[in-house]
PDB file of N, CA and C in Angstrom:
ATOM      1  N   UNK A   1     100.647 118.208  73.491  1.00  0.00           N
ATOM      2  CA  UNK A   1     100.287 119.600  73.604  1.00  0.00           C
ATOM      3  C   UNK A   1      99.365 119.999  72.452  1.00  0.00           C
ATOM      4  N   UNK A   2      98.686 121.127  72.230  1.00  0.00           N
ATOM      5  CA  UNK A   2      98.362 121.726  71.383  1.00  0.00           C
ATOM      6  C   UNK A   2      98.600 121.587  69.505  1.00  0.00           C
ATOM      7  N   UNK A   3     100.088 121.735  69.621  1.00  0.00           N
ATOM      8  CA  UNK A   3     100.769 121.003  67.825  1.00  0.00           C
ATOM      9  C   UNK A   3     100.647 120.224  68.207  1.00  0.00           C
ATOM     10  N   UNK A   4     100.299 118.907  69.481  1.00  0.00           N
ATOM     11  CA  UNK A   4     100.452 117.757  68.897  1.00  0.00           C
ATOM     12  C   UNK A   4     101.278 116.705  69.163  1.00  0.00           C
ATOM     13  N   UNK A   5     102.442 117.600  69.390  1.00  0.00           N
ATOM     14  CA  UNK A   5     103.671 117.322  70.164  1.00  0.00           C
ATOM     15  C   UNK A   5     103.740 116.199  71.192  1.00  0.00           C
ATOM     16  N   UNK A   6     104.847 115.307  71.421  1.00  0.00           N
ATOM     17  CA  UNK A   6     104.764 114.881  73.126  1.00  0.00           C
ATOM     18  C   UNK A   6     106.077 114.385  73.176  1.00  0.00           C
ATOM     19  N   UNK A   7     106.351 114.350  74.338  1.00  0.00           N
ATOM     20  CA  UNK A   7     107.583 114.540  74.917  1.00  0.00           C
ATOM     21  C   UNK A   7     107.711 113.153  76.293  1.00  0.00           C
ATOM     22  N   UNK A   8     108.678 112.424  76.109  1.00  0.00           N
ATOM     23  CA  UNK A   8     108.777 110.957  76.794  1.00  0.00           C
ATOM     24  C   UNK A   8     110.011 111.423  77.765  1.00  0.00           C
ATOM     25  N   UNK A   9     110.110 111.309  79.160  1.00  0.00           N
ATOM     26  CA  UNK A   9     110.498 111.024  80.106  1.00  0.00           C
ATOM     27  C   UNK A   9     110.686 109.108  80.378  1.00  0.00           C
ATOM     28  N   UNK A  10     112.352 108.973  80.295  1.00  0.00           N
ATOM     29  CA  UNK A  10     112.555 107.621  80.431  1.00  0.00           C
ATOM     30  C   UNK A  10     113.632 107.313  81.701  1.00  0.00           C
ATOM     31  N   UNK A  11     113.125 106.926  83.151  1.00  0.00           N
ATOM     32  CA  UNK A  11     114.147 106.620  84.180  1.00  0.00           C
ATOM     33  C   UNK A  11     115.022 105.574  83.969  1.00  0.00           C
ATOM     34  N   UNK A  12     116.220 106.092  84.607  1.00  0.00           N
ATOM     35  CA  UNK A  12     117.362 104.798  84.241  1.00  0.00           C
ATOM     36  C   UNK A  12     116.684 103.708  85.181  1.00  0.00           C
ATOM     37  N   UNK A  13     117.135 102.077  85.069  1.00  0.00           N
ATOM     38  CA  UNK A  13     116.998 101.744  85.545  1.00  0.00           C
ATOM     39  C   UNK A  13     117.773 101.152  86.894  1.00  0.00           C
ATOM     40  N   UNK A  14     117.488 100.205  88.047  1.00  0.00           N
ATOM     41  CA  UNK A  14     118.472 100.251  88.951  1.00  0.00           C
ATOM     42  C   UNK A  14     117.922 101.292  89.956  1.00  0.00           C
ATOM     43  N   UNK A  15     118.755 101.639  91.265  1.00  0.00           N
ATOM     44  CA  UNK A  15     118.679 102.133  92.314  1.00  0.00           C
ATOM     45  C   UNK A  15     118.460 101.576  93.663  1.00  0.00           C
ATOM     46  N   UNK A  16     118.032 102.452  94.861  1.00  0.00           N
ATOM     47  CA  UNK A  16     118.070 102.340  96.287  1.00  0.00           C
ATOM     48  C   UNK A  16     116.466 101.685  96.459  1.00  0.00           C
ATOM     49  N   UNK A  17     116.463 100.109  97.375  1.00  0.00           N
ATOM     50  CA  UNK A  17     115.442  99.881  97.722  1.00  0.00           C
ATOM     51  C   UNK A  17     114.229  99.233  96.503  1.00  0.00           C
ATOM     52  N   UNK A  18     114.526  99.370  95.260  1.00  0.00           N
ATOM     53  CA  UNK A  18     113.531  98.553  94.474  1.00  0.00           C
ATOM     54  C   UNK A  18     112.893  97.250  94.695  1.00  0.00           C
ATOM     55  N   UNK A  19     113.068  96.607  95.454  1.00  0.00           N
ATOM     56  CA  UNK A  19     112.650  95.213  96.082  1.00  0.00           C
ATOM     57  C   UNK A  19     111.944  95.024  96.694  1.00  0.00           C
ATOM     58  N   UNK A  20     111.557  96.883  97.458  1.00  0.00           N
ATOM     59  CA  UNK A  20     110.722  96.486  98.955  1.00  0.00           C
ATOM     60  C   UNK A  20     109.259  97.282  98.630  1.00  0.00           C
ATOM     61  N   UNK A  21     108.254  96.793  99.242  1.00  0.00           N
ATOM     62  CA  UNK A  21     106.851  97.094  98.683  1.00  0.00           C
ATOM     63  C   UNK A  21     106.294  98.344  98.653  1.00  0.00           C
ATOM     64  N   UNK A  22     106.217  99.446  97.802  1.00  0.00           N
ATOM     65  CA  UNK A  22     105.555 100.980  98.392  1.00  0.00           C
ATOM     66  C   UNK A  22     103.925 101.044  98.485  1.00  0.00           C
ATOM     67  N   UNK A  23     103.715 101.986  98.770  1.00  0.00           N
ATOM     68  CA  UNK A  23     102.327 102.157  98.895  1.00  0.00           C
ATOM     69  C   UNK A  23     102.035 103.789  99.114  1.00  0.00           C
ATOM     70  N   UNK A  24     101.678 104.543  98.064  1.00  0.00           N
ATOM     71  CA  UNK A  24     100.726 106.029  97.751  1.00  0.00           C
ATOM     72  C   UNK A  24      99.698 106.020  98.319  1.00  0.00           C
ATOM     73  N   UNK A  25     100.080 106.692  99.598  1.00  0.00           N
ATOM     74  CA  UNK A  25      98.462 107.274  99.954  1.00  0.00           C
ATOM     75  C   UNK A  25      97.786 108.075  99.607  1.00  0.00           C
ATOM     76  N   UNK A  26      96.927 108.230  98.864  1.00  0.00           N
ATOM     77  CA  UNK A  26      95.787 109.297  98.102  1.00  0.00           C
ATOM     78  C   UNK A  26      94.267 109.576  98.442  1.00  0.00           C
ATOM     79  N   UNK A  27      94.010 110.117  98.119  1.00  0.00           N
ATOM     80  CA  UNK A  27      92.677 110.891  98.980  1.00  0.00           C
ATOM     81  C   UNK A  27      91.916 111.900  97.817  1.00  0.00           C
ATOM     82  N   UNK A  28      90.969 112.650  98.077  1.00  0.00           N
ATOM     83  CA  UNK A  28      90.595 113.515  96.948  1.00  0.00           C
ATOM     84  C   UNK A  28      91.060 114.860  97.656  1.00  0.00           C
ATOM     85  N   UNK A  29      92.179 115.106  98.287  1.00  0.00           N
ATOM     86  CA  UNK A  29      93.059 115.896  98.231  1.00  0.00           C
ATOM     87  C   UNK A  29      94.353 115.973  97.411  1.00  0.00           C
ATOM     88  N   UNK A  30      94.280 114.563  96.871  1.00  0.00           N
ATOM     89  CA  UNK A  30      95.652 114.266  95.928  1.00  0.00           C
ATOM     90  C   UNK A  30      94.814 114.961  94.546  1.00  0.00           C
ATOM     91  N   UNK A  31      95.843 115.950  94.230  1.00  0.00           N
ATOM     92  CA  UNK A  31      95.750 116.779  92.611  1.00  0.00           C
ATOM     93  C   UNK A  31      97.105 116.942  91.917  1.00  0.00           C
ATOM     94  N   UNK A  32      96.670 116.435  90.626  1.00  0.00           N
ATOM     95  CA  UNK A  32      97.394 117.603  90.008  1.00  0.00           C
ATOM     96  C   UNK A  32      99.297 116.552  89.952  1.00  0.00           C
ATOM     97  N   UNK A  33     100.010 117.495  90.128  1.00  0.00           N
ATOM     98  CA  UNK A  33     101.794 116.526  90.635  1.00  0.00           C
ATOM     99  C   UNK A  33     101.453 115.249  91.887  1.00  0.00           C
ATOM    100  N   UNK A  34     100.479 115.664  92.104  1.00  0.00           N
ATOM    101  CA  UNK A  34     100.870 114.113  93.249  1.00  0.00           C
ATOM    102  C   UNK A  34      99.855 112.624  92.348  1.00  0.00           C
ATOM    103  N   UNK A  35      98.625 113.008  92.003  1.00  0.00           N
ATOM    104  CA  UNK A  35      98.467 112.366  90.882  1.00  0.00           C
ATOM    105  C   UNK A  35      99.216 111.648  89.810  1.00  0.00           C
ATOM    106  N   UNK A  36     100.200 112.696  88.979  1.00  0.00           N
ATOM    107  CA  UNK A  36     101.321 112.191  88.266  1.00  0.00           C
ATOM    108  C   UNK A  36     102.076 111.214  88.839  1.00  0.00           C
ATOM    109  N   UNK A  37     102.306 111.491  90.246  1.00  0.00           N
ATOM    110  CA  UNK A  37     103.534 110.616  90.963  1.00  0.00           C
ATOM    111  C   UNK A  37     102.937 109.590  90.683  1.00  0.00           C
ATOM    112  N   UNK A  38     101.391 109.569  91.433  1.00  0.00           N
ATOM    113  CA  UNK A  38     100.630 108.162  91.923  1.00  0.00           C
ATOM    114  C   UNK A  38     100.087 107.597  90.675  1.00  0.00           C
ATOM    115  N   UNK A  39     100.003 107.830  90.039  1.00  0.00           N
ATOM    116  CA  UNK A  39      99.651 107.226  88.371  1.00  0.00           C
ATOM    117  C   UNK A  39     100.596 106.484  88.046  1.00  0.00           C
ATOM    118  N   UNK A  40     101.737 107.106  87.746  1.00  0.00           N
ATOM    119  CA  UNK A  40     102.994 106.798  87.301  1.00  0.00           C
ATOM    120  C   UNK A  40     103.185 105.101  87.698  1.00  0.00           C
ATOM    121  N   UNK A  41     103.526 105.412  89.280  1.00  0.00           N
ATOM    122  CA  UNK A  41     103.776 104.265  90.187  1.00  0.00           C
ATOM    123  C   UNK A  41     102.840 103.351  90.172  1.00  0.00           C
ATOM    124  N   UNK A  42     101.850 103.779  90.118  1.00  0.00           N
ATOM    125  CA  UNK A  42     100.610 102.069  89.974  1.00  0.00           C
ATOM    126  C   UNK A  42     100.795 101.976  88.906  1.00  0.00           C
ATOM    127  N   UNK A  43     100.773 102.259  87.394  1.00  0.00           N
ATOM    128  CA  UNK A  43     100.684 102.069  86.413  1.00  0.00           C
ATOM    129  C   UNK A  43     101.921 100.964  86.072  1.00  0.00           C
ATOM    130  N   UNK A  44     102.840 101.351  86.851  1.00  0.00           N
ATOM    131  CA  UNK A  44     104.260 100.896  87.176  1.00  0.00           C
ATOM    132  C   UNK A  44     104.231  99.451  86.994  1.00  0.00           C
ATOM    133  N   UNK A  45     103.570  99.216  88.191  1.00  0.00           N
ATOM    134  CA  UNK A  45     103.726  98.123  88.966  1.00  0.00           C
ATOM    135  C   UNK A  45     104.271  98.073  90.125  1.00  0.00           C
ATOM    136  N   UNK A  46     104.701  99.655  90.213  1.00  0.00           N
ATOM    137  CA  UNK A  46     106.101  99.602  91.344  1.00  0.00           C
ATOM    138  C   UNK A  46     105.249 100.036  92.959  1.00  0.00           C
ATOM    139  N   UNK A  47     103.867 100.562  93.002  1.00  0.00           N
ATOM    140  CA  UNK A  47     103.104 100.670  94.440  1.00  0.00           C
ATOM    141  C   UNK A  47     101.626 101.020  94.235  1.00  0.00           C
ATOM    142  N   UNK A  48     101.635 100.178  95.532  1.00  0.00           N
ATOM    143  CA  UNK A  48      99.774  99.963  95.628  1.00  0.00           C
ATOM    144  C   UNK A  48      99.102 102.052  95.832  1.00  0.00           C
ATOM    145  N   UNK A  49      97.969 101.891  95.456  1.00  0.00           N
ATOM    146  CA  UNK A  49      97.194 103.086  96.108  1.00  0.00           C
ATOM    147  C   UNK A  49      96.709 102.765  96.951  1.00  0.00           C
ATOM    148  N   UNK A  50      96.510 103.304  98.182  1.00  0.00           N
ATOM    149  CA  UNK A  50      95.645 103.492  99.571  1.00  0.00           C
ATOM    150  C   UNK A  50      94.918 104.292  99.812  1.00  0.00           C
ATOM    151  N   UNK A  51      93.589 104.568  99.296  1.00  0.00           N
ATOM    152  CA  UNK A  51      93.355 105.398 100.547  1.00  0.00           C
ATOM    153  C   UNK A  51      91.840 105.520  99.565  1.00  0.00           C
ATOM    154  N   UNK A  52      91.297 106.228  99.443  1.00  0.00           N
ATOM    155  CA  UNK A  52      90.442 107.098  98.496  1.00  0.00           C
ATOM    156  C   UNK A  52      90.620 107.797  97.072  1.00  0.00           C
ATOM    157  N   UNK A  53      89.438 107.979  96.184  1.00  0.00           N
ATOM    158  CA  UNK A  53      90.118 108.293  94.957  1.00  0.00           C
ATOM    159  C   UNK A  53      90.555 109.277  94.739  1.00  0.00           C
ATOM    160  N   UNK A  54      91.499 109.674  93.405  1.00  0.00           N
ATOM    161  CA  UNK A  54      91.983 111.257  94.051  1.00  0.00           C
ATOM    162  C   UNK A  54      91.372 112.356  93.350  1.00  0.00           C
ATOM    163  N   UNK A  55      91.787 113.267  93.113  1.00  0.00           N
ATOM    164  CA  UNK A  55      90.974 114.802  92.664  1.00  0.00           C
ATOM    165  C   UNK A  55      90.352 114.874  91.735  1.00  0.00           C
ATOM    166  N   UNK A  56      91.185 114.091  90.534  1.00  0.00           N
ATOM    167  CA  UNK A  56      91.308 114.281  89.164  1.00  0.00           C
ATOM    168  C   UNK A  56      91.602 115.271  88.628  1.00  0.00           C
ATOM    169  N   UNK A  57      92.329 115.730  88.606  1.00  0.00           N
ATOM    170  CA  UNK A  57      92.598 117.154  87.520  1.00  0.00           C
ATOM    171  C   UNK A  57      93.878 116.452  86.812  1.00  0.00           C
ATOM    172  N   UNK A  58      93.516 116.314  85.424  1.00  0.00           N
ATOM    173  CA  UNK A  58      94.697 115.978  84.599  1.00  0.00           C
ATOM    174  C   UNK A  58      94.644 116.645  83.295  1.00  0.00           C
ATOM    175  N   UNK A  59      94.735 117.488  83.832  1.00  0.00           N
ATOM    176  CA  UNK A  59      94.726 118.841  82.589  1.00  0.00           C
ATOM    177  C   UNK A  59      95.834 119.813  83.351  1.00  0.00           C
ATOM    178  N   UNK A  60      96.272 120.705  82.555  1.00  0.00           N
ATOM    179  CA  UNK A  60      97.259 121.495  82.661  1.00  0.00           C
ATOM    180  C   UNK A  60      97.125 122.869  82.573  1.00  0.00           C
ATOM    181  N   UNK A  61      96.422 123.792  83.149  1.00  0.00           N
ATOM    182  CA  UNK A  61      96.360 125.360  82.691  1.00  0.00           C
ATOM    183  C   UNK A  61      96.910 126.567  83.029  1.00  0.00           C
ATOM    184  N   UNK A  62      96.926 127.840  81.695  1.00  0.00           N
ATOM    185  CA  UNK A  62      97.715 128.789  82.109  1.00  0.00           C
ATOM    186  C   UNK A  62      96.806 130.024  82.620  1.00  0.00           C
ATOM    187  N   UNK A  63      97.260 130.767  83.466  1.00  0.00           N
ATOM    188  CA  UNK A  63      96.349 131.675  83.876  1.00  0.00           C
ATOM    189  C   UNK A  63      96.754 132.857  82.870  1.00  0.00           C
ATOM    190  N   UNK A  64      95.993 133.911  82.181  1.00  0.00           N
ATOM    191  CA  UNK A  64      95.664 134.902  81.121  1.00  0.00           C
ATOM    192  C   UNK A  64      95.015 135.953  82.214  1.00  0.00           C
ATOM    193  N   UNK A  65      96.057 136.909  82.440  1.00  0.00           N
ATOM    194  CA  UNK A  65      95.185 138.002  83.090  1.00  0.00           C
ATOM    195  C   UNK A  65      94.901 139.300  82.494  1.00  0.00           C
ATOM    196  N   UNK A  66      93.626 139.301  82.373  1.00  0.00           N
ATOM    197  CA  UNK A  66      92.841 140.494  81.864  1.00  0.00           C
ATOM    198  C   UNK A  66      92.650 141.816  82.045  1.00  0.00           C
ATOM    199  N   UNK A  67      92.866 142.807  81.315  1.00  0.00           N
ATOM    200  CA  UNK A  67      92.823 144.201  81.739  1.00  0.00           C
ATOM    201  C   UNK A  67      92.442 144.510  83.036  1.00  0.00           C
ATOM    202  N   UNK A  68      91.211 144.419  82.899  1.00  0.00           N
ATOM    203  CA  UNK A  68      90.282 144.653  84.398  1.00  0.00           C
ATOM    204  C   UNK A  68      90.653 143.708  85.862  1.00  0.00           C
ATOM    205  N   UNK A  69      91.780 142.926  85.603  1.00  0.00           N
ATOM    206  CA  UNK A  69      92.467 142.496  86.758  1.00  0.00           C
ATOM    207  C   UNK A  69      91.450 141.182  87.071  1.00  0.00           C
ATOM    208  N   UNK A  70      90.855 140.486  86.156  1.00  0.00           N
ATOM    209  CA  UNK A  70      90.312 139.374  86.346  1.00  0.00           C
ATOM    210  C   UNK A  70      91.311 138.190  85.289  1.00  0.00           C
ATOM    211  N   UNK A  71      90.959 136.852  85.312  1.00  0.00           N
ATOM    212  CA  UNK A  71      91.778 136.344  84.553  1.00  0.00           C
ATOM    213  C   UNK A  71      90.930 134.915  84.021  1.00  0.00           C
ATOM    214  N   UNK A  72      91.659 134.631  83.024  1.00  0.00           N
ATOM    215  CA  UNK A  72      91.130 132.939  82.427  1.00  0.00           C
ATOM    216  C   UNK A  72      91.730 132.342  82.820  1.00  0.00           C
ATOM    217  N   UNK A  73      91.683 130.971  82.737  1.00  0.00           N
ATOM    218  CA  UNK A  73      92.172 129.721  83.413  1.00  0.00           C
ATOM    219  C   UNK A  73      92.148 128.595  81.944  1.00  0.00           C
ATOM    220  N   UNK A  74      92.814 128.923  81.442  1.00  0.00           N
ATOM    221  CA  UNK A  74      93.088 128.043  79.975  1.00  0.00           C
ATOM    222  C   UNK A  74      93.963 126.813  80.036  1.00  0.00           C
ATOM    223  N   UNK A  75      92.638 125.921  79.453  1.00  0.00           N
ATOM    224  CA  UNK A  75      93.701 124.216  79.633  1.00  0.00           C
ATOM    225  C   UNK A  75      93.968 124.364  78.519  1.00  0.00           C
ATOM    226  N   UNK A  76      95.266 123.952  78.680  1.00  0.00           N
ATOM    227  CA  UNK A  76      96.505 123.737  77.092  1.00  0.00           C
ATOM    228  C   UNK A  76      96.706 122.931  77.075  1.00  0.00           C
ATOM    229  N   UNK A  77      96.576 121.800  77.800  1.00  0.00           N
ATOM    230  CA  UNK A  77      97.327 120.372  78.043  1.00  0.00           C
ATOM    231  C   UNK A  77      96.707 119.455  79.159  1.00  0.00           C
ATOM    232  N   UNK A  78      96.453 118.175  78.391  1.00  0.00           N
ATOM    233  CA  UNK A  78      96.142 117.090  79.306  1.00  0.00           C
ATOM    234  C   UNK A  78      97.214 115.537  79.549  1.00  0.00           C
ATOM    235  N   UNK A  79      97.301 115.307  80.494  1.00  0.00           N
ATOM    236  CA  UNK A  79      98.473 114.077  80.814  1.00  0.00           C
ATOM    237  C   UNK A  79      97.513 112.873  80.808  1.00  0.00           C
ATOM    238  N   UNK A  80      98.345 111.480  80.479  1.00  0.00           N
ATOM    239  CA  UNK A  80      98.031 110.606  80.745  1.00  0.00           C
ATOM    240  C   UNK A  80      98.665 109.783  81.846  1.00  0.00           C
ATOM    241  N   UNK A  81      98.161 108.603  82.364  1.00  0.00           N
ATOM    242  CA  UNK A  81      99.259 107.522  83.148  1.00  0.00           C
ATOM    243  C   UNK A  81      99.999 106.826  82.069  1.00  0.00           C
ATOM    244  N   UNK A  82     101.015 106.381  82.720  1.00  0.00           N
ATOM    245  CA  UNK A  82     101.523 105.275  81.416  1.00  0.00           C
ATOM    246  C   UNK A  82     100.890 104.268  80.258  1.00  0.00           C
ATOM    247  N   UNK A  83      99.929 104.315  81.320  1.00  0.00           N
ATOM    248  CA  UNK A  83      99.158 102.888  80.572  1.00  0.00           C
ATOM    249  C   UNK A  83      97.886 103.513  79.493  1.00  0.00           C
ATOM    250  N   UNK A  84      97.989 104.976  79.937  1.00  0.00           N
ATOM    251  CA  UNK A  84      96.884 105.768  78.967  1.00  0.00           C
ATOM    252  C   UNK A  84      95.665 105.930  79.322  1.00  0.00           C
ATOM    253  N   UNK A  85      95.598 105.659  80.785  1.00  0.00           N
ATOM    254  CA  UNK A  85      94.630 106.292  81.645  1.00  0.00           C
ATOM    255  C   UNK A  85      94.703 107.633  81.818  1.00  0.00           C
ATOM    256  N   UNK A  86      93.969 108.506  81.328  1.00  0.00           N
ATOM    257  CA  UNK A  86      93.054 110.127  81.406  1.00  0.00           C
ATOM    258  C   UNK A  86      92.609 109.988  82.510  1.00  0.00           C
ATOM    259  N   UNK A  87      92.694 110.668  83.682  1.00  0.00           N
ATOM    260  CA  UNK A  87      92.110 110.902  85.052  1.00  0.00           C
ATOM    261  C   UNK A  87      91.397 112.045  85.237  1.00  0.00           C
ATOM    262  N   UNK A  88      91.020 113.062  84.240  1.00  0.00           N
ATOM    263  CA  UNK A  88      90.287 114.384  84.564  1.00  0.00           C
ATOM    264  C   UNK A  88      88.834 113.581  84.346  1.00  0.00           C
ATOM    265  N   UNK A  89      88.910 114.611  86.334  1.00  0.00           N
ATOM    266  CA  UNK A  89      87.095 114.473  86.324  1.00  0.00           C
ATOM    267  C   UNK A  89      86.969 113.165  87.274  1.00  0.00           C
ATOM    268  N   UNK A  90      87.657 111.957  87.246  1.00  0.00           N
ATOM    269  CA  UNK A  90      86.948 111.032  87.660  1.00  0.00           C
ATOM    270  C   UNK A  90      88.520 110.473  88.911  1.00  0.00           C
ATOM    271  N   UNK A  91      89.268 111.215  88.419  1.00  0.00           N
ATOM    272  CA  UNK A  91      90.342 110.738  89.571  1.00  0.00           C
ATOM    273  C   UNK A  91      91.059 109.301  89.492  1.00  0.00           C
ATOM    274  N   UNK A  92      92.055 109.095  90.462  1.00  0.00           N
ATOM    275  CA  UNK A  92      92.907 107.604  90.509  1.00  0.00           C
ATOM    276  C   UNK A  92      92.053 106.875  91.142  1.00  0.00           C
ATOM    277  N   UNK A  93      91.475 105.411  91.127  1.00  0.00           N
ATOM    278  CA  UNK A  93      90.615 104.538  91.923  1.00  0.00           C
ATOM    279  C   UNK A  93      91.907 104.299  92.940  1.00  0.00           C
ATOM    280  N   UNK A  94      92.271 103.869  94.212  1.00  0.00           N
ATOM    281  CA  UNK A  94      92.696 103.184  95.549  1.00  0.00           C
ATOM    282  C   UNK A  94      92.662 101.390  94.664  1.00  0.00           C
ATOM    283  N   UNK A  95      93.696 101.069  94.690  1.00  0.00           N
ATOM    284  CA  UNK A  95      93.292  99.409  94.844  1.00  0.00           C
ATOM    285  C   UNK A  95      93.222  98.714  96.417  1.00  0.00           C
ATOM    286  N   UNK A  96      93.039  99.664  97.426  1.00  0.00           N
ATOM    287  CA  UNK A  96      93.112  99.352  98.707  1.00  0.00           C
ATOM    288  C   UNK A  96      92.281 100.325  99.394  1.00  0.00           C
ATOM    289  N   UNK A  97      90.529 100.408  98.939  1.00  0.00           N
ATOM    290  CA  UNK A  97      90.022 101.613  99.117  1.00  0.00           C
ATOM    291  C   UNK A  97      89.608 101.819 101.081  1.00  0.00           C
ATOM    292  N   UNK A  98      89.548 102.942 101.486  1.00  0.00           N
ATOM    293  CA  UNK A  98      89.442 103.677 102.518  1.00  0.00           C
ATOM    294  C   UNK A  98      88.538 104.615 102.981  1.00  0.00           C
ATOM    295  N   UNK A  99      87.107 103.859 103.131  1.00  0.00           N
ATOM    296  CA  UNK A  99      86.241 104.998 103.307  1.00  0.00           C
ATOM    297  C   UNK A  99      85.950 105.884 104.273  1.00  0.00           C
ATOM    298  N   UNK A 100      85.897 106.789 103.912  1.00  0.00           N
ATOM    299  CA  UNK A 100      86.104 108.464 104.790  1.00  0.00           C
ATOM    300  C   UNK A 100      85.611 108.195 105.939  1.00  0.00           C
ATOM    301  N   UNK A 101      84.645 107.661 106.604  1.00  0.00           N
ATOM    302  CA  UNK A 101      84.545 107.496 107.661  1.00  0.00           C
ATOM    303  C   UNK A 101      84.916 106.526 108.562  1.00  0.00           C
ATOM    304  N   UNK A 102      86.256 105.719 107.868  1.00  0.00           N
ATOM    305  CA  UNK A 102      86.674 104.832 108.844  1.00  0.00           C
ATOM    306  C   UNK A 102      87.216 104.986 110.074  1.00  0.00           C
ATOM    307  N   UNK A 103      87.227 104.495 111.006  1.00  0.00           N
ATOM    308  CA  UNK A 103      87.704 104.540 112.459  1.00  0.00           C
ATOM    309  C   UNK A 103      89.096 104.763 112.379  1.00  0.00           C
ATOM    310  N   UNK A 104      89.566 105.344 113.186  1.00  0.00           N
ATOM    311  CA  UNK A 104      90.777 105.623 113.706  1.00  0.00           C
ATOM    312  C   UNK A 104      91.427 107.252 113.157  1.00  0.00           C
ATOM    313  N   UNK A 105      92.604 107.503 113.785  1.00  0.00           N
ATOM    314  CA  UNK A 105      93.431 108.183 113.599  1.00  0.00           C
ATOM    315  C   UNK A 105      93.815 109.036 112.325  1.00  0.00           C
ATOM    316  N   UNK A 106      94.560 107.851 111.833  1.00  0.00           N
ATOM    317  CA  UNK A 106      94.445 108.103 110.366  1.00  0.00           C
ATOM    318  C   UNK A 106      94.936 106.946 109.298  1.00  0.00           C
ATOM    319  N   UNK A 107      93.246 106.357 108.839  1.00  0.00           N
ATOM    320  CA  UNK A 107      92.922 104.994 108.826  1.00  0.00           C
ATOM    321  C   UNK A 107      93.605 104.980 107.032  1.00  0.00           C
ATOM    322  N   UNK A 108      93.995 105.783 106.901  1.00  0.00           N
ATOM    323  CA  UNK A 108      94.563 105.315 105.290  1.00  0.00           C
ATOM    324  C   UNK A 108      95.930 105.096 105.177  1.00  0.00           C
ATOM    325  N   UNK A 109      96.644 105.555 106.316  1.00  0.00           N
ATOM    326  CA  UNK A 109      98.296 105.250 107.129  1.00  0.00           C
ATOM    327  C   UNK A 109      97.975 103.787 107.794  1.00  0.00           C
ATOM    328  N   UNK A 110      96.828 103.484 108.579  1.00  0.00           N
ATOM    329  CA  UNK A 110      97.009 102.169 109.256  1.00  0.00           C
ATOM    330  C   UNK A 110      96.572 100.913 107.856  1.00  0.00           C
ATOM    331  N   UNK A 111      95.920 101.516 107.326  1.00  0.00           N
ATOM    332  CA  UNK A 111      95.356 100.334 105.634  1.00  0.00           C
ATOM    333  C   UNK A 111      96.943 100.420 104.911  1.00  0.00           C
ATOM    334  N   UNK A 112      97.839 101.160 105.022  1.00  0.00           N
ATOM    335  CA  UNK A 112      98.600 100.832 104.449  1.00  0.00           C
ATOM    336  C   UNK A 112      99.856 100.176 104.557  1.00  0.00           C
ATOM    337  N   UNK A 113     100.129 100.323 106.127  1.00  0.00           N
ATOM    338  CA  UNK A 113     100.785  99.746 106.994  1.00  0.00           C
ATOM    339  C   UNK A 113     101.056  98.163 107.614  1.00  0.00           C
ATOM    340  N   UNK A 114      99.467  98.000 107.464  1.00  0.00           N
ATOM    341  CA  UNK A 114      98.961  96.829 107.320  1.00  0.00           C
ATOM    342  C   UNK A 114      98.956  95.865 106.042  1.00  0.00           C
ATOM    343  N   UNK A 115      99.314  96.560 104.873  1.00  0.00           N
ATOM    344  CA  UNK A 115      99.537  95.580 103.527  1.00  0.00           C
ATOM    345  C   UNK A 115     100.761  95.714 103.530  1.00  0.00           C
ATOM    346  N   UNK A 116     102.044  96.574 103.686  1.00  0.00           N
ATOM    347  CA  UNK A 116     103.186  96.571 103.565  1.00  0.00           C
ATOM    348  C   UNK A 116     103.612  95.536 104.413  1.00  0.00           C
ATOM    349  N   UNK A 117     103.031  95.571 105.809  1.00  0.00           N
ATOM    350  CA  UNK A 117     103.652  94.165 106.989  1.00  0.00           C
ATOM    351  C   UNK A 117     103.637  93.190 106.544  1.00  0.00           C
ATOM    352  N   UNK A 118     102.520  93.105 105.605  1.00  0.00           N
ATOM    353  CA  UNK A 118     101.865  91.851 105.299  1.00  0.00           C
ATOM    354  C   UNK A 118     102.919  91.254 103.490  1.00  0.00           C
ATOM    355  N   UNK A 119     102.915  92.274 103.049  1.00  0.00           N
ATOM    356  CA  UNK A 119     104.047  92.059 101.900  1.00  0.00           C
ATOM    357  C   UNK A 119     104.982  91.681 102.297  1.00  0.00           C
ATOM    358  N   UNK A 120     106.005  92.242 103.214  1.00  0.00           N
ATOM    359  CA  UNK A 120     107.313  92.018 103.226  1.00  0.00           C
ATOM    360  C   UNK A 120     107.799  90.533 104.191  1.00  0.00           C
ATOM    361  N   UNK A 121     108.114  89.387 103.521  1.00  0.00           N
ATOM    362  CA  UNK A 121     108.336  88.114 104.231  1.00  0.00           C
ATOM    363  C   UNK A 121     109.657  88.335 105.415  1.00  0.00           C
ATOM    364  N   UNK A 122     108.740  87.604 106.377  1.00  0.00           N
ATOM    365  CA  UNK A 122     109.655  88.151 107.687  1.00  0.00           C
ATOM    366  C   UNK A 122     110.076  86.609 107.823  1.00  0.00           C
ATOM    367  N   UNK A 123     111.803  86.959 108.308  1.00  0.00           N
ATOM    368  CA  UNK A 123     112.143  85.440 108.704  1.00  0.00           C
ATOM    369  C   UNK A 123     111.620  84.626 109.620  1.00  0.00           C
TER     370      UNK A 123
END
């Protein structure tokens, strides 16, 4: 923050399903908390990105509203990924990229669907 400060978030370890392959689909609609998620987790090791890169906003701001009923938008704070990747401005890269005009439905659900099948060893 601002003083300087920082503050560590540490998950226990253990839980439901750790074994089996994830995959974050992201887009440059991903901002902001879903970023965090998807940072987090690739940085991890723990799931692939799919899709497109995302928003980038990794800054934090407070809104200041002004007499005249207009307001500022003040960054106080910027996050990193674990690994100390800064994403403002330039967004999460996809390690499984998905370009916007690919065919189908919704081709960043079938790109991802398609590496998870392909991860998980079938008897």
């Amino acid at each position: 923050n601002a003083r300087g400060e920082s503050k560590r978030y540490q998950a226990a370890q253990g839980g439901a399903a750790l074994h089996l392959p994830l995959a974050v689909l992201v887009d440059e609609g991903s901002a902001s908390a879903a970023e965090i998620v998807a940072g987090a987790l690739a940085d991890r090791g723990r799931a692939i990105l799919v899709g497109r890169a995302t928003f980038g906003k990794g800054s934090i701001q407070r809104v200041h509203r002004l007499a005249d009923n207009s307001a500022l938008h003040i960054t106080f704070a910027r996050w990193y990924t674990p690994s100390g990747r800064q994403i403002d401005g330039q967004g999460l890269p996809p390690a499984i990229l998905v370009p916007s005009d690919a065919p189908g439905d919704d081709p960043i659900l079938a790109a991802a669907l398609a590496h998870l099948r392909a991860s998980i060893p079938l008897p």
